[in-house]
C-alpha atoms as a PDB file:
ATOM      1  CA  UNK A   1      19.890  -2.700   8.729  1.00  0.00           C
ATOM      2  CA  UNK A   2      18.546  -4.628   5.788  1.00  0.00           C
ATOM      3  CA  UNK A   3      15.539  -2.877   4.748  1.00  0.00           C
ATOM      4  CA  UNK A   4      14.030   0.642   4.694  1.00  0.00           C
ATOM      5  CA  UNK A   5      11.217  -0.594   6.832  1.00  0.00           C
ATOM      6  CA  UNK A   6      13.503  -1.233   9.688  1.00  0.00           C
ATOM      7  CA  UNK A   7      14.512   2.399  10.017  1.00  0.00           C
ATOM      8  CA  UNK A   8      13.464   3.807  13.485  1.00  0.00           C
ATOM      9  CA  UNK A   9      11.791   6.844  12.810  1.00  0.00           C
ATOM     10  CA  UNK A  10      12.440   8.063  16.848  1.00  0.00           C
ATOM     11  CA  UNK A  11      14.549  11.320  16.481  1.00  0.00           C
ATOM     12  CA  UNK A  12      14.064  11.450  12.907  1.00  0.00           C
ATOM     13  CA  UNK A  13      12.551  14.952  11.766  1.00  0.00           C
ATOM     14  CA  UNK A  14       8.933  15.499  10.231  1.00  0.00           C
ATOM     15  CA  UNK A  15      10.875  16.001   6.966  1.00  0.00           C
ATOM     16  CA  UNK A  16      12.754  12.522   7.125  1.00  0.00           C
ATOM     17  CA  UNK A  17      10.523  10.614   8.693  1.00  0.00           C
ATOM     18  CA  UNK A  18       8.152  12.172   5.700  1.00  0.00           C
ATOM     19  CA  UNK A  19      11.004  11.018   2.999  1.00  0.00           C
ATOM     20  CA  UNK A  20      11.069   7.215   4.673  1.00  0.00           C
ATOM     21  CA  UNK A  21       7.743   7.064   4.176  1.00  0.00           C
ATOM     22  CA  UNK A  22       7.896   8.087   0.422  1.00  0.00           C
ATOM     23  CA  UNK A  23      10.842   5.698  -0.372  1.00  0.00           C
ATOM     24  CA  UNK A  24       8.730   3.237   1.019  1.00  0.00           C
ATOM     25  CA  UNK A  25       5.598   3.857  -0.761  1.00  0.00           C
ATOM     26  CA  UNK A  26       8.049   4.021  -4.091  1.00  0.00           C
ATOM     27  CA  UNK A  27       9.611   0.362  -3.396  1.00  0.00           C
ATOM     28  CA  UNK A  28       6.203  -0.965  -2.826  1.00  0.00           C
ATOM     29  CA  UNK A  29       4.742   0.827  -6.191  1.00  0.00           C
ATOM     30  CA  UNK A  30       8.038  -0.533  -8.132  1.00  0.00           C
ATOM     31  CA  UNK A  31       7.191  -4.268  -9.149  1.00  0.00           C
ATOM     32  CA  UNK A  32       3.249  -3.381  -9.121  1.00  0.00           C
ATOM     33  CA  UNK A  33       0.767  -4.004 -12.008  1.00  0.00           C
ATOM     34  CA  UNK A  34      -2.969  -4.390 -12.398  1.00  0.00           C
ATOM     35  CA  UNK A  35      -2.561  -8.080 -12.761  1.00  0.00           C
ATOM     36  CA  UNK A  36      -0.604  -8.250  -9.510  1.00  0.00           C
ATOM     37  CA  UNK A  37      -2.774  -5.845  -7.679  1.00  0.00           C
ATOM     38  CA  UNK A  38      -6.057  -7.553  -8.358  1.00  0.00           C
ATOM     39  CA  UNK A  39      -4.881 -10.066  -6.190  1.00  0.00           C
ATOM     40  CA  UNK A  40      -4.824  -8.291  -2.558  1.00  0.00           C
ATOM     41  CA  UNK A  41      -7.659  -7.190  -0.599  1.00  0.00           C
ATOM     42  CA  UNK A  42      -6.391  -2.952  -0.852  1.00  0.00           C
ATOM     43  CA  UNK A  43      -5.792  -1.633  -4.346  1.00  0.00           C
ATOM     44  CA  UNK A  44      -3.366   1.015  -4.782  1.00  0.00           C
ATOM     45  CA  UNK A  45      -4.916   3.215  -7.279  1.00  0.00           C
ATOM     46  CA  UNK A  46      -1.964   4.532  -8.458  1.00  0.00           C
ATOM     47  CA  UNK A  47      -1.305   1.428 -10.483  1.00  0.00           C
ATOM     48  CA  UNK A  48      -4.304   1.797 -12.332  1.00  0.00           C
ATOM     49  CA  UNK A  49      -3.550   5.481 -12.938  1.00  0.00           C
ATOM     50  CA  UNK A  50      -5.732   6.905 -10.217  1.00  0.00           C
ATOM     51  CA  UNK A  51      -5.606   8.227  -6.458  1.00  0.00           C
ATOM     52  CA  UNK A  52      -6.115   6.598  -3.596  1.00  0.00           C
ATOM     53  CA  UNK A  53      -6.946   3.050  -2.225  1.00  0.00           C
ATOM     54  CA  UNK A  54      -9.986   0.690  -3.272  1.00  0.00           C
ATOM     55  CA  UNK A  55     -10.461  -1.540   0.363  1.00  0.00           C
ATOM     56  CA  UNK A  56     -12.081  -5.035  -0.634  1.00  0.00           C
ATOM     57  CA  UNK A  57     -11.750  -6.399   2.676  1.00  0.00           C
ATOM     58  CA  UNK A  58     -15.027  -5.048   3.908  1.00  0.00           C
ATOM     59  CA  UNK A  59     -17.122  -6.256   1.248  1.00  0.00           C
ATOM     60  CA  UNK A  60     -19.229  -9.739   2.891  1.00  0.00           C
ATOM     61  CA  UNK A  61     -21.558 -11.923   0.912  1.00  0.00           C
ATOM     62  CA  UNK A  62     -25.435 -11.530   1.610  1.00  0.00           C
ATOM     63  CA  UNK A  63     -28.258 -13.839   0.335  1.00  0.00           C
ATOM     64  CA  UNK A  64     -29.528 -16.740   1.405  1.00  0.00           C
ATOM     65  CA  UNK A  65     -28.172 -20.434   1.744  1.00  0.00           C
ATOM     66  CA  UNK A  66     -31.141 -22.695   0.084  1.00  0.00           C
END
């Protein structure tokens, strides 16, 4: 096993599949900063010092062409 995302959660309890899931959500959150978080199309929040997501990827341009 090389990474924590390769765990199989079958068998695992509520409690450590709960635990994987916070590891991972650490890991992610560990090299993070507004400058590198700008860049993708879901903000984690908690990088700016807030809760939640911000979801970009919805967000089309309207107007019209000429």
């Amino acid at each position: 096993m090389g990474s924590i995302s390769e765990i199989d959660l079958t068998g695992l309890t509520r409690l450590q599949c709960q635990l994987v899931a916070a590891f991972t959500t650490s890991i992610d959150r560990l090299g993070a900063t507004p400058e590198t978080e700008r860049l993708k199309d879901v903000w984690d929040l908690v990088v700016f010092g807030m809760v939640g997501h911000l979801r970009f990827s919805d967000i089309t341009e309207f107007g019209s062409s000429g």
